[in-house]
PDB file of N, CA and C in Angstrom:
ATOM      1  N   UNK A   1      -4.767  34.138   1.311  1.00  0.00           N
ATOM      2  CA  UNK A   1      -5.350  33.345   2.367  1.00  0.00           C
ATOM      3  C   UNK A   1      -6.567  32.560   1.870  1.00  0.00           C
ATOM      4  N   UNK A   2      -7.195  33.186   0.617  1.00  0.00           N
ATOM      5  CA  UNK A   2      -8.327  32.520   0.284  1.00  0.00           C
ATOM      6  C   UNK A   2      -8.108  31.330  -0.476  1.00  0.00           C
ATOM      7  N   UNK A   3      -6.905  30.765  -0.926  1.00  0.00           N
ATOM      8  CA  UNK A   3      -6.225  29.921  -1.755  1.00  0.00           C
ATOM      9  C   UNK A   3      -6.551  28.915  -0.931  1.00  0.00           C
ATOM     10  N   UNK A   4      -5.922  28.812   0.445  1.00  0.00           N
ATOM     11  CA  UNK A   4      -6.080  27.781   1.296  1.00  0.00           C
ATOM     12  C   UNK A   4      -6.915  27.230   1.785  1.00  0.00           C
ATOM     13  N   UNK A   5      -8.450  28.027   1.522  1.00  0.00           N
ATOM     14  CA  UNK A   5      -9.582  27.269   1.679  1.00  0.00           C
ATOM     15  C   UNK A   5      -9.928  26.454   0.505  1.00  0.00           C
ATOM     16  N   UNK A   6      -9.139  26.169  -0.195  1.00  0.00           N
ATOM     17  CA  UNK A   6      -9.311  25.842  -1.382  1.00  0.00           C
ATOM     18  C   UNK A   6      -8.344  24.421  -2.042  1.00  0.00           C
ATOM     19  N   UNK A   7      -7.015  24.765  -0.994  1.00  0.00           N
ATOM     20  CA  UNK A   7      -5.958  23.791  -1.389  1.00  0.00           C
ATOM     21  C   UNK A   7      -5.945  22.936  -0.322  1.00  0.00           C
ATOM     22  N   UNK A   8      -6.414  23.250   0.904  1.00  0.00           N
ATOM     23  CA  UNK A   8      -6.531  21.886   2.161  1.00  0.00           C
ATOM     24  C   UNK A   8      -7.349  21.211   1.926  1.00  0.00           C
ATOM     25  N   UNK A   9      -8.864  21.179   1.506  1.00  0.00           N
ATOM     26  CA  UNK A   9      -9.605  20.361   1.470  1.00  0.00           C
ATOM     27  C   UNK A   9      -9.017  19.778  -0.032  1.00  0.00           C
ATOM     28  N   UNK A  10      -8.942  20.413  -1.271  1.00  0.00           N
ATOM     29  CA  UNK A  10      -8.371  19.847  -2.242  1.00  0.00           C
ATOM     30  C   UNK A  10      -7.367  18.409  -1.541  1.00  0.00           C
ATOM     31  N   UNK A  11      -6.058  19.071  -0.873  1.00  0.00           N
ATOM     32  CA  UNK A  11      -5.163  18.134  -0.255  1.00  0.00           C
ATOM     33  C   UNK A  11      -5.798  16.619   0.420  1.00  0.00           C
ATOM     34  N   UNK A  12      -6.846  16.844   1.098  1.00  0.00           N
ATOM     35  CA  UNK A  12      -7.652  16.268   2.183  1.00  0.00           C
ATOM     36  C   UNK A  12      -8.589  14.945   0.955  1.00  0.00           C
ATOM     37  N   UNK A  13      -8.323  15.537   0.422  1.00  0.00           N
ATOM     38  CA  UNK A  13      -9.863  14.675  -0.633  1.00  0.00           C
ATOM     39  C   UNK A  13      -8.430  13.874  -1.584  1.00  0.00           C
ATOM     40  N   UNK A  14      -7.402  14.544  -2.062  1.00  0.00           N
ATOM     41  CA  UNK A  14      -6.775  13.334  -2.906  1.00  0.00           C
ATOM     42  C   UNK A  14      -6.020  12.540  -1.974  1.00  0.00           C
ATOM     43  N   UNK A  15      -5.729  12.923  -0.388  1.00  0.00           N
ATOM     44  CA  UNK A  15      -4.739  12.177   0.237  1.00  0.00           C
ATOM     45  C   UNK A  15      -5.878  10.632   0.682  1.00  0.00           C
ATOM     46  N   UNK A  16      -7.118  11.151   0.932  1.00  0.00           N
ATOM     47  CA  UNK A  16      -8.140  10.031   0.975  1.00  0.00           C
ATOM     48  C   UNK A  16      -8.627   9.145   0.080  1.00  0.00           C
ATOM     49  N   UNK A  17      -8.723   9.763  -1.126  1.00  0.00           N
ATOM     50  CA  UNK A  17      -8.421   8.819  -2.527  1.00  0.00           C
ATOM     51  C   UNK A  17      -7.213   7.719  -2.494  1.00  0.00           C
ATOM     52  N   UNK A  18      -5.959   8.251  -2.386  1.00  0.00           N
ATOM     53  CA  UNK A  18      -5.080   7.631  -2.368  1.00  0.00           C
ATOM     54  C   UNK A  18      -4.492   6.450  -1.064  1.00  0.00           C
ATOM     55  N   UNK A  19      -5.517   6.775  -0.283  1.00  0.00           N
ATOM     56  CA  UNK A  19      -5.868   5.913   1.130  1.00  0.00           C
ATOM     57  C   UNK A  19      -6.906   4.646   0.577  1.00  0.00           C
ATOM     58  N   UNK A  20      -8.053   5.177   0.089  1.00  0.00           N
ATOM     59  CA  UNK A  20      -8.652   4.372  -1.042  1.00  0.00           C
ATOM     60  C   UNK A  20      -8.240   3.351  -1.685  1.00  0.00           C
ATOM     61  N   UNK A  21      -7.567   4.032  -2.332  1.00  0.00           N
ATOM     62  CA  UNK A  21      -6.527   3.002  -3.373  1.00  0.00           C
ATOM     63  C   UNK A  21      -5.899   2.130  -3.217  1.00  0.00           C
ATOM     64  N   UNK A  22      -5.252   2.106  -1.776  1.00  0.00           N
ATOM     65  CA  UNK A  22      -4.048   1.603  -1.394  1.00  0.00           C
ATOM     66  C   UNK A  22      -5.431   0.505  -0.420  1.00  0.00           C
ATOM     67  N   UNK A  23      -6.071   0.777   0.183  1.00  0.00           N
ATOM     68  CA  UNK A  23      -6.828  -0.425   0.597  1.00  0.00           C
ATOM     69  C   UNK A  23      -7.550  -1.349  -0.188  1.00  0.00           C
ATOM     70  N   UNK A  24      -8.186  -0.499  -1.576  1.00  0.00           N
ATOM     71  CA  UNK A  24      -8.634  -1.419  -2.224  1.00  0.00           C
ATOM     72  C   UNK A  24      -7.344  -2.219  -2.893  1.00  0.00           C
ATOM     73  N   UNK A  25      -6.062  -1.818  -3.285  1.00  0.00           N
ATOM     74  CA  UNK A  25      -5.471  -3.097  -3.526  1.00  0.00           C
ATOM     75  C   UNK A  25      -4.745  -3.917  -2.833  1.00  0.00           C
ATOM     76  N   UNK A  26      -5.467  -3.927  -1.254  1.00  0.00           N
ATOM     77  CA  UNK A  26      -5.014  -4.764  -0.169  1.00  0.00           C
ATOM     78  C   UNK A  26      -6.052  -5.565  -0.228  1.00  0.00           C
ATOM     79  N   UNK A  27      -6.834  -5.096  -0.031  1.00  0.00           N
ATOM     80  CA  UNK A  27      -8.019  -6.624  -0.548  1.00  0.00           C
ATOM     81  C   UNK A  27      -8.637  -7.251  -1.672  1.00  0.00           C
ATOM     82  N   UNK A  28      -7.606  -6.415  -2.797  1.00  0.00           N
ATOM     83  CA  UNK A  28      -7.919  -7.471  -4.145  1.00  0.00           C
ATOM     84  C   UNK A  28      -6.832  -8.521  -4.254  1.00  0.00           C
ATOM     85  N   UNK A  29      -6.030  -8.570  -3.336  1.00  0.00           N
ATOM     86  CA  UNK A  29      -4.768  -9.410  -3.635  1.00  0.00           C
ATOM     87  C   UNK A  29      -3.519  -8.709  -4.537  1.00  0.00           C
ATOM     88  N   UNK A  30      -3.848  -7.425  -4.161  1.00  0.00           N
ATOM     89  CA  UNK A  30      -2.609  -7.254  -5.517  1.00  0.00           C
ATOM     90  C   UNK A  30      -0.960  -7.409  -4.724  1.00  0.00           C
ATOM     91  N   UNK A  31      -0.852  -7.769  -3.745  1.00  0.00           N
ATOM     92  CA  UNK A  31       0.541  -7.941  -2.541  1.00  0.00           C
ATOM     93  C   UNK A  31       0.729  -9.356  -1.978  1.00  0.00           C
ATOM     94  N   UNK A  32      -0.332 -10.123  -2.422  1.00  0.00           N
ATOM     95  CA  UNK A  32       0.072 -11.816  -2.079  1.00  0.00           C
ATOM     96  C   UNK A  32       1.312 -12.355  -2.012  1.00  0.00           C
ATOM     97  N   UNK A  33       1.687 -12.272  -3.527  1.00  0.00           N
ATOM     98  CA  UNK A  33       3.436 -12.734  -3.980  1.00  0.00           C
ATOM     99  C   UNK A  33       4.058 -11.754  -4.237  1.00  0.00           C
ATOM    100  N   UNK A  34       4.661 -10.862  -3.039  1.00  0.00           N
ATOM    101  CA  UNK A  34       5.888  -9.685  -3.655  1.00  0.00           C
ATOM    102  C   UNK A  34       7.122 -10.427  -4.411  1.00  0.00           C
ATOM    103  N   UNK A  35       7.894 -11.292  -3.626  1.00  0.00           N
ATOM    104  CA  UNK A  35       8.781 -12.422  -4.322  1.00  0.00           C
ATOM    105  C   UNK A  35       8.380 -12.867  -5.744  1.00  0.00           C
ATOM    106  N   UNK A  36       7.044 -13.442  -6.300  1.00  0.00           N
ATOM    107  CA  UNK A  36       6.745 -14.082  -7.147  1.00  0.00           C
ATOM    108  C   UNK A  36       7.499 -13.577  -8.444  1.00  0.00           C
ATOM    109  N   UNK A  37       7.124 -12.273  -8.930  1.00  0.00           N
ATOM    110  CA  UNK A  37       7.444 -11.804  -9.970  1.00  0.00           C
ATOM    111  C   UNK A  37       8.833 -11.194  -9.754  1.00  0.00           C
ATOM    112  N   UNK A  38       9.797 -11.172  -8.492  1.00  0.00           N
ATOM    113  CA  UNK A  38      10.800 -11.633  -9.038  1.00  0.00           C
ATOM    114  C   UNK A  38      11.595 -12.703  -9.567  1.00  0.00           C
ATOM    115  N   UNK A  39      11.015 -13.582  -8.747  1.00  0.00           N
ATOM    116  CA  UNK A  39      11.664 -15.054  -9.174  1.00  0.00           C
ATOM    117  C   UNK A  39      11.113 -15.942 -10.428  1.00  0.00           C
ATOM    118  N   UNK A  40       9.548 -15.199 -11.167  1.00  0.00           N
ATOM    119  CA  UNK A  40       9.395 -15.649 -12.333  1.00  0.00           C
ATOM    120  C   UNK A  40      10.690 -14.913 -13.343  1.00  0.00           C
ATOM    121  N   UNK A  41      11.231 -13.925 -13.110  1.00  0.00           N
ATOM    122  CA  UNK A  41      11.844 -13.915 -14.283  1.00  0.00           C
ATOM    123  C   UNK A  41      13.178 -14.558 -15.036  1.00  0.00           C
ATOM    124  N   UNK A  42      13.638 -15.187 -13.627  1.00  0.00           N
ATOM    125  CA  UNK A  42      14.898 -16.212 -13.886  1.00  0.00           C
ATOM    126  C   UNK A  42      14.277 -17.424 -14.104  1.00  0.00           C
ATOM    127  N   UNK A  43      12.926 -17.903 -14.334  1.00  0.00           N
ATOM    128  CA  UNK A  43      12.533 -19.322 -14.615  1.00  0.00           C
ATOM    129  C   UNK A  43      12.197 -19.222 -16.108  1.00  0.00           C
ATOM    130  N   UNK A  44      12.695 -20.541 -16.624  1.00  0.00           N
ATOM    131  CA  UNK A  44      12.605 -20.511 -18.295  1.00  0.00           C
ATOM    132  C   UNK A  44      11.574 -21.580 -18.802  1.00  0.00           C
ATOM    133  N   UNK A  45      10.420 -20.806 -18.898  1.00  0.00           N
ATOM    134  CA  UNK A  45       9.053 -21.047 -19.223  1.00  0.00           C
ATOM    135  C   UNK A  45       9.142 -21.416 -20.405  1.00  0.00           C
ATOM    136  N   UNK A  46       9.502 -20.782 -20.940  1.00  0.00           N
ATOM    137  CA  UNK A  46       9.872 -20.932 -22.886  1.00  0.00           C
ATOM    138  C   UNK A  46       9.976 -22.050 -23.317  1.00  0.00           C
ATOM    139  N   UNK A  47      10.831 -22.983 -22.899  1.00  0.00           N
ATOM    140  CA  UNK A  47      11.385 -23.310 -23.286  1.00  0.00           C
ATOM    141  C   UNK A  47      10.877 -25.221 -23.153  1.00  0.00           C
ATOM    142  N   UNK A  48      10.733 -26.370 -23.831  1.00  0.00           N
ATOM    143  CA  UNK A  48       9.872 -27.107 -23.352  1.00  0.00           C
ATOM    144  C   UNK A  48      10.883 -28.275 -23.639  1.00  0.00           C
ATOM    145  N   UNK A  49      10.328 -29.840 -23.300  1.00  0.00           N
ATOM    146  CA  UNK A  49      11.587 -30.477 -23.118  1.00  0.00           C
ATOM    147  C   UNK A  49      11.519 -31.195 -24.134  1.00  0.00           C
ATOM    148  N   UNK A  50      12.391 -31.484 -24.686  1.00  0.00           N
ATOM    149  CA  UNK A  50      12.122 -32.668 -26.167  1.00  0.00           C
ATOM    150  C   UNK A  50      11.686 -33.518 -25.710  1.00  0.00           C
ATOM    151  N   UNK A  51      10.721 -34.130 -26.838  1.00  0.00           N
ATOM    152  CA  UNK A  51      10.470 -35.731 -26.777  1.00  0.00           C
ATOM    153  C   UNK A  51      11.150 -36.775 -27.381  1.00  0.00           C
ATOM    154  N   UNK A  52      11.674 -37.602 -26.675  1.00  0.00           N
ATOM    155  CA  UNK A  52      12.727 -38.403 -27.692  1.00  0.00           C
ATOM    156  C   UNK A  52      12.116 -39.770 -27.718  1.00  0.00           C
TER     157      UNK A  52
END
């Protein structure tokens, strides 16, 4: 029983960290373009156009 005074607040403190986390990368922009970086990977950047 004495474990659990020990593992709820443990629980309580990383589930709030991870509440943390998840807001700070709502307001750094890290969710702007979910689409973006899929659709960069079918575009061919590489590749450049001759000059003739």
């Amino acid at each position: 029983m004495s474990v659990l005074l020990f593992l709820i607040p443990l629980a309580l403190v990383l589930g709030a960290g991870a509440l943390a986390a998840f807001f700070w990368a709502l307001t750094s922009g890290q969710f702007e373009d979910p689409d973006g970086a899929a659709e960069r990977i079918l575009l061919d950047d590489d590749l450049t156009p001759e000059d003739d």
